[in-house]
PDB file of N, CA and C in Angstrom:
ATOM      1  N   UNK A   1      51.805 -71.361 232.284  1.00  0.00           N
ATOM      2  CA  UNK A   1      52.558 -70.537 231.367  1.00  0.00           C
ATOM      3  C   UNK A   1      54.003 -70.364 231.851  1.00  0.00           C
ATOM      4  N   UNK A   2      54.225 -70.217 233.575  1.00  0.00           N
ATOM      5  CA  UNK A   2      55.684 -70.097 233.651  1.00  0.00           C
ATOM      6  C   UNK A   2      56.684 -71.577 233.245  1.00  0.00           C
ATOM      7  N   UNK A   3      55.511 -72.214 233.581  1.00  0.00           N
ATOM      8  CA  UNK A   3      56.490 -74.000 232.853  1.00  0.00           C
ATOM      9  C   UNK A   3      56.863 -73.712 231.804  1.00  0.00           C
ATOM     10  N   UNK A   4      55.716 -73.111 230.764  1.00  0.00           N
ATOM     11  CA  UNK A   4      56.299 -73.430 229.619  1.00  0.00           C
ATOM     12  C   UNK A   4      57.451 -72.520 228.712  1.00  0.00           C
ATOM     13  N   UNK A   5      57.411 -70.737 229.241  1.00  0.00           N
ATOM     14  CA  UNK A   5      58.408 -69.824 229.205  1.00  0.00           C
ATOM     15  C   UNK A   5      59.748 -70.581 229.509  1.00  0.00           C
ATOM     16  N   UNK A   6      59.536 -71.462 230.935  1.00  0.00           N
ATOM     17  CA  UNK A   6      60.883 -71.973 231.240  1.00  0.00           C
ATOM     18  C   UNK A   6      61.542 -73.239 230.199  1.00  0.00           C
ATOM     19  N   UNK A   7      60.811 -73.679 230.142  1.00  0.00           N
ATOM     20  CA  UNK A   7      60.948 -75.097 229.116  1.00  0.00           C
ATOM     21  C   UNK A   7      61.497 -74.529 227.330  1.00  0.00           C
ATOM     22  N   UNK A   8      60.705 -73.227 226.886  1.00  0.00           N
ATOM     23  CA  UNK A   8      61.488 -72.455 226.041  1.00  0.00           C
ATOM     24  C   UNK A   8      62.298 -71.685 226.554  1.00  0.00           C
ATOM     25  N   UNK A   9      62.625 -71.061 227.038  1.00  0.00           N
ATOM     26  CA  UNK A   9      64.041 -70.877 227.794  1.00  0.00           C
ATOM     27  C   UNK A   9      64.876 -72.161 227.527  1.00  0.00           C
ATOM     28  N   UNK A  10      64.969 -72.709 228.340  1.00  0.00           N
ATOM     29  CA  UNK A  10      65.865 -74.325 228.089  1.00  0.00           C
ATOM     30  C   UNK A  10      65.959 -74.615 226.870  1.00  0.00           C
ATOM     31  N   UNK A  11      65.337 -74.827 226.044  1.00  0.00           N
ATOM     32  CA  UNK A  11      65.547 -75.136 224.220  1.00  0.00           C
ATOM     33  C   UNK A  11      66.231 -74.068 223.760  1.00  0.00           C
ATOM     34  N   UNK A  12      66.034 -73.117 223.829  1.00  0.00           N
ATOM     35  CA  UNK A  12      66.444 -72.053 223.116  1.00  0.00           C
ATOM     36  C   UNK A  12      68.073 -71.597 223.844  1.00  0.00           C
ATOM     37  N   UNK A  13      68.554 -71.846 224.916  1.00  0.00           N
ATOM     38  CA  UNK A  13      69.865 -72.019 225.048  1.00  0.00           C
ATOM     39  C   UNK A  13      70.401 -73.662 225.114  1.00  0.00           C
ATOM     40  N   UNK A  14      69.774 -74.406 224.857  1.00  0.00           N
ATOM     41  CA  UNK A  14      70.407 -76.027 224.376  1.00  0.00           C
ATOM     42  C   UNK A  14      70.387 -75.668 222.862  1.00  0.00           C
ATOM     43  N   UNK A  15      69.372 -74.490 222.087  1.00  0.00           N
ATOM     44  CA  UNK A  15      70.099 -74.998 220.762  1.00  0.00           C
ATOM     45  C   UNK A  15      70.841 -73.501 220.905  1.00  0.00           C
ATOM     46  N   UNK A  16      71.092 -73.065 221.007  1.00  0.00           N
ATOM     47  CA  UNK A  16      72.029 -71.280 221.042  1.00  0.00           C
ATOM     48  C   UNK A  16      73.540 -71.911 221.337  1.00  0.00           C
ATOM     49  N   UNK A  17      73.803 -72.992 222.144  1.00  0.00           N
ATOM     50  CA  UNK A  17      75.239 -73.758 222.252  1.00  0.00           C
ATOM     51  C   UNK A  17      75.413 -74.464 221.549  1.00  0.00           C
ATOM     52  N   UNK A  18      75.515 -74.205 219.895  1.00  0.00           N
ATOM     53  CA  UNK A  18      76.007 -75.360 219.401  1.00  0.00           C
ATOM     54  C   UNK A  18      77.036 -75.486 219.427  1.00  0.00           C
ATOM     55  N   UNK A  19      78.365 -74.895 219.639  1.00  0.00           N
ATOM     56  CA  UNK A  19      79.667 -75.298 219.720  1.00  0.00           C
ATOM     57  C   UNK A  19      80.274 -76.186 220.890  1.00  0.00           C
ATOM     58  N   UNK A  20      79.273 -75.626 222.208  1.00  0.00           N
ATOM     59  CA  UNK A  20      79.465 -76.040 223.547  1.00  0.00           C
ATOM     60  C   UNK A  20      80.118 -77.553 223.640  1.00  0.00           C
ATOM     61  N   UNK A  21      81.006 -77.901 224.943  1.00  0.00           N
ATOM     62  CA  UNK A  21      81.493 -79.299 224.948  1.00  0.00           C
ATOM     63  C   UNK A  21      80.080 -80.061 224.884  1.00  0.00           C
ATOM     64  N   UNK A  22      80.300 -81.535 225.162  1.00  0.00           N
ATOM     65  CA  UNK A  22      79.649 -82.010 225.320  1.00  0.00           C
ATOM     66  C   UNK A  22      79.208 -82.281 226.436  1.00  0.00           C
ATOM     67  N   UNK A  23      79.841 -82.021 227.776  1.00  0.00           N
ATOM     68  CA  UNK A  23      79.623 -82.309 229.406  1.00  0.00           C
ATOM     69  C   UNK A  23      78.276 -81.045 229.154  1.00  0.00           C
ATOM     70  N   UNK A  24      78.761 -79.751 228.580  1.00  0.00           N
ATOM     71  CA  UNK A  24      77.690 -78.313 228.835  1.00  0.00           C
ATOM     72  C   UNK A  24      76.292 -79.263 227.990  1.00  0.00           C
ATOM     73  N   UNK A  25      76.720 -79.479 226.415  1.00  0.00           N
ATOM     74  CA  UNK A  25      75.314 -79.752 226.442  1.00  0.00           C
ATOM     75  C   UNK A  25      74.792 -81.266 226.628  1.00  0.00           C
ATOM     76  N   UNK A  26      75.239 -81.866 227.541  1.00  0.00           N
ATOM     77  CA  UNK A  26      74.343 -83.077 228.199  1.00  0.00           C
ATOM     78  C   UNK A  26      73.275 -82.422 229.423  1.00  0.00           C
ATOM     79  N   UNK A  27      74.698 -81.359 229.689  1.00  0.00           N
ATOM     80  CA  UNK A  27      73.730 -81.037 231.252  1.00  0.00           C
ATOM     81  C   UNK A  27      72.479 -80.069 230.649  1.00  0.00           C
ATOM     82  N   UNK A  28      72.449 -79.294 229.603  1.00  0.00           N
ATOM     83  CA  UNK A  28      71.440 -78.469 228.738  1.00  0.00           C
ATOM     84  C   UNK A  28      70.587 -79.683 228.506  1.00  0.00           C
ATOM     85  N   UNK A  29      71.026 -80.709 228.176  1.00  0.00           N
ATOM     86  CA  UNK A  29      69.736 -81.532 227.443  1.00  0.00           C
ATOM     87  C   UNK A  29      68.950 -82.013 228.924  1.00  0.00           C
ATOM     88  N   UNK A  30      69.958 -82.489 229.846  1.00  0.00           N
ATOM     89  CA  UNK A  30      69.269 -83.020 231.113  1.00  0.00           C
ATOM     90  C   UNK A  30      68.485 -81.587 231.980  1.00  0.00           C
ATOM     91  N   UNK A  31      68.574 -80.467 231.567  1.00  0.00           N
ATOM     92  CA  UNK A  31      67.681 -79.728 231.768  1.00  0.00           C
ATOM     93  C   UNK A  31      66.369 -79.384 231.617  1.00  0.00           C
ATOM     94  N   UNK A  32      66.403 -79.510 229.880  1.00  0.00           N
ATOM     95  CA  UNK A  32      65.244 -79.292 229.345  1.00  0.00           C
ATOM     96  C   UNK A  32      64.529 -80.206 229.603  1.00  0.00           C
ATOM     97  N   UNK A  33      64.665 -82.008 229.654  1.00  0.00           N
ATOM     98  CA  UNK A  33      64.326 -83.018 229.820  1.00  0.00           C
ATOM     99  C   UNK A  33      63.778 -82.584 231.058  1.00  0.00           C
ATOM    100  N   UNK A  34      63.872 -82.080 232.391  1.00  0.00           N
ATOM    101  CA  UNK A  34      63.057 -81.929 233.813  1.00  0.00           C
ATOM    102  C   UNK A  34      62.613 -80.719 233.313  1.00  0.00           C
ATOM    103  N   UNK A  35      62.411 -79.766 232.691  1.00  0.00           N
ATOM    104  CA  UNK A  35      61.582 -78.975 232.504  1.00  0.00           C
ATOM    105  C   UNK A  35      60.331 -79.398 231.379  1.00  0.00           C
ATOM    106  N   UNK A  36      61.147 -80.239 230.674  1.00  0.00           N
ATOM    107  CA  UNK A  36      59.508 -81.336 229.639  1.00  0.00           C
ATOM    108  C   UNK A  36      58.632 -81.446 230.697  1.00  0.00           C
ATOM    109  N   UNK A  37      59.289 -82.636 231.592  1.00  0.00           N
ATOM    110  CA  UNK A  37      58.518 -83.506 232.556  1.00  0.00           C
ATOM    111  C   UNK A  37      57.855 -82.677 233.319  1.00  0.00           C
ATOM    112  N   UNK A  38      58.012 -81.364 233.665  1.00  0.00           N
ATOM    113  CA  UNK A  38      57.150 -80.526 234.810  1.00  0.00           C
ATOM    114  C   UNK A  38      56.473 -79.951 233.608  1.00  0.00           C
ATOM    115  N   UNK A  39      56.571 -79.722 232.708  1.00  0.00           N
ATOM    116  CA  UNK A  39      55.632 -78.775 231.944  1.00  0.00           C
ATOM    117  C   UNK A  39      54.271 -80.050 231.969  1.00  0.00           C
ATOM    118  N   UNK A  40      54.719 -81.071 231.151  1.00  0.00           N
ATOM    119  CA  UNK A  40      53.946 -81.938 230.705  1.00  0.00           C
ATOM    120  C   UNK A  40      52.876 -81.983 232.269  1.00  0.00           C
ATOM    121  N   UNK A  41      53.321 -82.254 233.436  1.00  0.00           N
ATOM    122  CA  UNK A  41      52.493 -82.383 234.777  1.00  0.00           C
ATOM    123  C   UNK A  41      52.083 -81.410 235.017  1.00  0.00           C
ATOM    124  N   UNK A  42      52.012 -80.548 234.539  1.00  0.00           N
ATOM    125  CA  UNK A  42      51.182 -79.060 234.871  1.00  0.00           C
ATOM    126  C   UNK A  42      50.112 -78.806 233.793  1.00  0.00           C
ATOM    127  N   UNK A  43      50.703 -79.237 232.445  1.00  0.00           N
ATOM    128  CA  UNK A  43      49.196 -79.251 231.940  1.00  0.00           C
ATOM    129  C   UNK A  43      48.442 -80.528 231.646  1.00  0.00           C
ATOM    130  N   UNK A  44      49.221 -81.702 232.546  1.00  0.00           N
ATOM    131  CA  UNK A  44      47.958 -83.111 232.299  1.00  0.00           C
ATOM    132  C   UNK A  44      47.221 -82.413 233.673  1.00  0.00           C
ATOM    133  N   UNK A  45      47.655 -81.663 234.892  1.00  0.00           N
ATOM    134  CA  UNK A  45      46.604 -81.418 235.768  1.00  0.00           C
ATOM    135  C   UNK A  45      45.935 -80.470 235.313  1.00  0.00           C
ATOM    136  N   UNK A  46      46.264 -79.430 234.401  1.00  0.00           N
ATOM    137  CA  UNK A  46      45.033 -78.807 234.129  1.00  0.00           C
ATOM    138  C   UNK A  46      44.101 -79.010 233.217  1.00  0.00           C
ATOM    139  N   UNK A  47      44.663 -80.192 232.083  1.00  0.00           N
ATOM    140  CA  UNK A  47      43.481 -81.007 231.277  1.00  0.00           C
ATOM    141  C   UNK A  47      42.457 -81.434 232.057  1.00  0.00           C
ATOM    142  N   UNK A  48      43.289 -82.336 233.150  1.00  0.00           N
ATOM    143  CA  UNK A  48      42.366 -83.140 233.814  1.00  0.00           C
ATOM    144  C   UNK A  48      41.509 -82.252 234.694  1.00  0.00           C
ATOM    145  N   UNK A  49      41.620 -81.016 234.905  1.00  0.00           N
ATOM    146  CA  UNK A  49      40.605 -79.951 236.058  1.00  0.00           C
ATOM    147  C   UNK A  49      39.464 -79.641 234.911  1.00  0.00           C
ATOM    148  N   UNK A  50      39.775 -79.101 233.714  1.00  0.00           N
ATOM    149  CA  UNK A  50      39.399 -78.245 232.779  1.00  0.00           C
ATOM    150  C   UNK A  50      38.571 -79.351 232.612  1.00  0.00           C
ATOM    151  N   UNK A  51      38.424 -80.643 232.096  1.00  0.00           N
ATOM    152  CA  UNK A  51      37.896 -82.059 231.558  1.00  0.00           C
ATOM    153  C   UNK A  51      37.027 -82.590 232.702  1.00  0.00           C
ATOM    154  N   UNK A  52      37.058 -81.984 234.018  1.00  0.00           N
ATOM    155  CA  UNK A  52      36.137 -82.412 234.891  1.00  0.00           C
ATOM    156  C   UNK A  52      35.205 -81.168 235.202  1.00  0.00           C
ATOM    157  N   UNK A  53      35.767 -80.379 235.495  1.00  0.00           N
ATOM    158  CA  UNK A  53      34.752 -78.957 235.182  1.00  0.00           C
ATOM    159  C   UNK A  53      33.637 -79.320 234.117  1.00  0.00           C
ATOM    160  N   UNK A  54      34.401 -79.526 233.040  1.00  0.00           N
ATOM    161  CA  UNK A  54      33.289 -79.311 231.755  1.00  0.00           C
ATOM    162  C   UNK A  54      32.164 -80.691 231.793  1.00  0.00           C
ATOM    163  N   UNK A  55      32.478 -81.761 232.532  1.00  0.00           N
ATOM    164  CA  UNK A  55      31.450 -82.889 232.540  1.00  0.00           C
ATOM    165  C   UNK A  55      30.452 -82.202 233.830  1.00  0.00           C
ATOM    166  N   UNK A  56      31.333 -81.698 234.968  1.00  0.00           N
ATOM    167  CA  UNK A  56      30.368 -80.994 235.990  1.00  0.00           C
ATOM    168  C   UNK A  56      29.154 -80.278 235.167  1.00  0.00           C
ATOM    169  N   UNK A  57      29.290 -79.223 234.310  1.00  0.00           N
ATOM    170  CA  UNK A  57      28.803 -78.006 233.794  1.00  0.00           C
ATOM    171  C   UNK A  57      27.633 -78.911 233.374  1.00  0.00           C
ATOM    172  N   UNK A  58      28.211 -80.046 232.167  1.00  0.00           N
ATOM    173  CA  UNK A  58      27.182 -80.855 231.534  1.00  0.00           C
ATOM    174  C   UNK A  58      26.058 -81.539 232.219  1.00  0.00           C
ATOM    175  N   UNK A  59      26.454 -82.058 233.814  1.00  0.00           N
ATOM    176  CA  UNK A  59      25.555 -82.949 234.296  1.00  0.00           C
ATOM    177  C   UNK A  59      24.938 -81.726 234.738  1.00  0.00           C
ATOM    178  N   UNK A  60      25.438 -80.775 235.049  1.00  0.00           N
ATOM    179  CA  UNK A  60      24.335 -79.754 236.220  1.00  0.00           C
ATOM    180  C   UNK A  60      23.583 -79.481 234.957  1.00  0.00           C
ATOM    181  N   UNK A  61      23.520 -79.042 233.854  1.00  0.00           N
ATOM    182  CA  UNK A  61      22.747 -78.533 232.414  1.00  0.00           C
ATOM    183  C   UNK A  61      21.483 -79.611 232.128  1.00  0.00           C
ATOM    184  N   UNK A  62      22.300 -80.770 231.581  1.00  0.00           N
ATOM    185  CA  UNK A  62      21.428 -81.944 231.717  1.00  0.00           C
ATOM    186  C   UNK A  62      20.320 -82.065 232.635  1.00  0.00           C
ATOM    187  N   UNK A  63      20.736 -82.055 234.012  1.00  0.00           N
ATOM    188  CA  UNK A  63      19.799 -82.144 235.282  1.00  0.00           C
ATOM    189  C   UNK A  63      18.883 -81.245 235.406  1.00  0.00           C
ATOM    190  N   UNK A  64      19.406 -79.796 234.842  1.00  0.00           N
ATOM    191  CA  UNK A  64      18.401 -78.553 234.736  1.00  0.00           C
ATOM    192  C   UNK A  64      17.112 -79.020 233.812  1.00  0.00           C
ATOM    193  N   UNK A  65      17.838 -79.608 232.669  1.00  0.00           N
ATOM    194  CA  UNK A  65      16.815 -79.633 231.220  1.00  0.00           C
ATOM    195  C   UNK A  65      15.386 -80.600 231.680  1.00  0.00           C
ATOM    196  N   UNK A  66      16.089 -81.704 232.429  1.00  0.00           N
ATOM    197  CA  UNK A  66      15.240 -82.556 232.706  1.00  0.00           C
ATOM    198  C   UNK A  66      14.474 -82.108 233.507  1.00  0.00           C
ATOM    199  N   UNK A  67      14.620 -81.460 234.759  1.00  0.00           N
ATOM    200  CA  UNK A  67      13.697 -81.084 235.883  1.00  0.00           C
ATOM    201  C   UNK A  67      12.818 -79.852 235.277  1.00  0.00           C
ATOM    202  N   UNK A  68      13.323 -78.744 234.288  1.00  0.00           N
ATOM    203  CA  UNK A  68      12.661 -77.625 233.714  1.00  0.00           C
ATOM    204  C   UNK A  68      12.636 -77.819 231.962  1.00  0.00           C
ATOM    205  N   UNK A  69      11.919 -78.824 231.514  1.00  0.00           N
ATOM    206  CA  UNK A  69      11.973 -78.711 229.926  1.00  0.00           C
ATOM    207  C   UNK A  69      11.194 -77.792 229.685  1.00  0.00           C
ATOM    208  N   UNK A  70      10.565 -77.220 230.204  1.00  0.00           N
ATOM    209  CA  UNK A  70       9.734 -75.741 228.920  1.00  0.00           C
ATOM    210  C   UNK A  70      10.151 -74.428 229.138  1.00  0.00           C
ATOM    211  N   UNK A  71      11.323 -74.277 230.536  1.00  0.00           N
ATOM    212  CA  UNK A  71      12.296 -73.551 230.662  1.00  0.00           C
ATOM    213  C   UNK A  71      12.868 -73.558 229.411  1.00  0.00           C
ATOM    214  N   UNK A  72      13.606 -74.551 229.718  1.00  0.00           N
ATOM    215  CA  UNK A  72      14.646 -75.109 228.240  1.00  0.00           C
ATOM    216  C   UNK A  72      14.652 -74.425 227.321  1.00  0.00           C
ATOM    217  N   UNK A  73      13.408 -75.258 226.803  1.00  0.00           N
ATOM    218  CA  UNK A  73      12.707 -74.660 225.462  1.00  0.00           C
ATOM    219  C   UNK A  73      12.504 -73.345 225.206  1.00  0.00           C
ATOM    220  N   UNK A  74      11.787 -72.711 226.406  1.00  0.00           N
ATOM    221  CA  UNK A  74      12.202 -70.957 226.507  1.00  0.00           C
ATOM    222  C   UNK A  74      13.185 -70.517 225.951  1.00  0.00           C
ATOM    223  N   UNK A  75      14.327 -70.797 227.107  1.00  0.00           N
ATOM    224  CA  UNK A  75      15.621 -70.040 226.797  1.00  0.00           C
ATOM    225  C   UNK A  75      16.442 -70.106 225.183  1.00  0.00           C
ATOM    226  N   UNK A  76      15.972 -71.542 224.525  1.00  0.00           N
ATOM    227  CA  UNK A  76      16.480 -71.527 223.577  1.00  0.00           C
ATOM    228  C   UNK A  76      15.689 -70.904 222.544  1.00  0.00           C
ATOM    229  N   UNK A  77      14.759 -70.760 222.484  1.00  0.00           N
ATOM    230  CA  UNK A  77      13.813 -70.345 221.381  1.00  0.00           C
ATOM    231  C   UNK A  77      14.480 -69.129 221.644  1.00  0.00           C
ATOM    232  N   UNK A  78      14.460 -67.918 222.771  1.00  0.00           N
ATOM    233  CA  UNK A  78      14.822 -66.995 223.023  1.00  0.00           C
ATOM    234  C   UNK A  78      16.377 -66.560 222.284  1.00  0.00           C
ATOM    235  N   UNK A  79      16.681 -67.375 222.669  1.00  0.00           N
ATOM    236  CA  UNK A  79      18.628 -67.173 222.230  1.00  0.00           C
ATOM    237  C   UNK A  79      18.837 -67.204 221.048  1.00  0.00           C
ATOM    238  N   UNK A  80      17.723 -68.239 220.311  1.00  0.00           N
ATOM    239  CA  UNK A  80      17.633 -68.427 218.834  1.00  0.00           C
ATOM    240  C   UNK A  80      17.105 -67.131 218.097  1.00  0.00           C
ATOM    241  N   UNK A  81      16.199 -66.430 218.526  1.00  0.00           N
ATOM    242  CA  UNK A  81      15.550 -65.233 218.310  1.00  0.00           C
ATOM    243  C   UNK A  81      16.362 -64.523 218.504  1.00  0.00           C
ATOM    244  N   UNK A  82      17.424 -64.089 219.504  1.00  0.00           N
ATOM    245  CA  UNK A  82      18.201 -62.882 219.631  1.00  0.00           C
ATOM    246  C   UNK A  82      19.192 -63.136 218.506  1.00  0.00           C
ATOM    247  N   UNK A  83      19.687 -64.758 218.495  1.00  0.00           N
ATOM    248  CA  UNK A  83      20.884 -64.777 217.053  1.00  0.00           C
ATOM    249  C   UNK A  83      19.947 -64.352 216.026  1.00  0.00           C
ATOM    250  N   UNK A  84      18.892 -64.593 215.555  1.00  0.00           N
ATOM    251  CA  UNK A  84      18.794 -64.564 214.397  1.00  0.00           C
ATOM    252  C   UNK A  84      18.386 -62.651 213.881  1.00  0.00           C
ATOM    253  N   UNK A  85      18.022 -62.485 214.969  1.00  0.00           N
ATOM    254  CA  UNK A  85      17.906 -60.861 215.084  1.00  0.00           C
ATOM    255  C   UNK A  85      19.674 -60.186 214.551  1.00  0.00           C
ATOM    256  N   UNK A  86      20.763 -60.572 215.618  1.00  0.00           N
ATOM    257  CA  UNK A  86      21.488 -60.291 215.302  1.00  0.00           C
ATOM    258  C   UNK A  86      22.289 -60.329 213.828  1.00  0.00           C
ATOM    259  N   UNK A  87      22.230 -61.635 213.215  1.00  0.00           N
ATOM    260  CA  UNK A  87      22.960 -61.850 212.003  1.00  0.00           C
ATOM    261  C   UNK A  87      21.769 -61.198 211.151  1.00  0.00           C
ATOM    262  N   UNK A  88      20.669 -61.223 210.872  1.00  0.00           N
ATOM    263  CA  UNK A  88      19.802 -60.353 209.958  1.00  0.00           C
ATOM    264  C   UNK A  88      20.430 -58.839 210.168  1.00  0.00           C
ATOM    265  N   UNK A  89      20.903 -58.284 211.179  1.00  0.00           N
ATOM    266  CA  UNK A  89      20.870 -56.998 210.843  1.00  0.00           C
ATOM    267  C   UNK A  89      22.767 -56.673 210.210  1.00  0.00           C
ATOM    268  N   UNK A  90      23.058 -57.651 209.768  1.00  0.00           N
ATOM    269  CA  UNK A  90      24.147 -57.701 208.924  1.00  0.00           C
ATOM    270  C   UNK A  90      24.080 -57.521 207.881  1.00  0.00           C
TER     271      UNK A  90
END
């Protein structure tokens, strides 16, 4: 989030100078341009954390289902019963 505050920051005074020479807004544009590039690397690493987490979650789930299927089946029948409890009393 502070990348990206900063990166709007930077746009929002590259466009607030529109009169500015052109030396001010090259160096505004060559700003925002290294604040793209760090924003963009801060959230391809947290795609890529968030996107490996969530295959972790899946194989450990998977691995559960297989070693405990009437667990499984428990918990969901169960969960299914508490939703359907819930939206009926709507």
């Amino acid at each position: 989030m502070k990348e990206f505050r900063s990166l709007a920051a930077s746009f929002d005074e590259l466009l607030a100078s529109g009169g500015a020479g052109t030396e001010k807004l090259a160096q505004l544009r060559d700003q925002a341009a290294e604040k793209l590039k760090q924003a963009r690397e801060v959230f391809g690493n947290f795609e890529r954390g968030t996107l490996q987490r969530a295959k972790d979650v899946a194989s450990k789930s998977d691995e559960y289902v297989h070693t405990n299927p009437w667990t499984a089946v428990g918990l969901g029948v169960g969960v299914g019963f508490l939703l359907g409890l819930l939206v009926s009393r709507r």
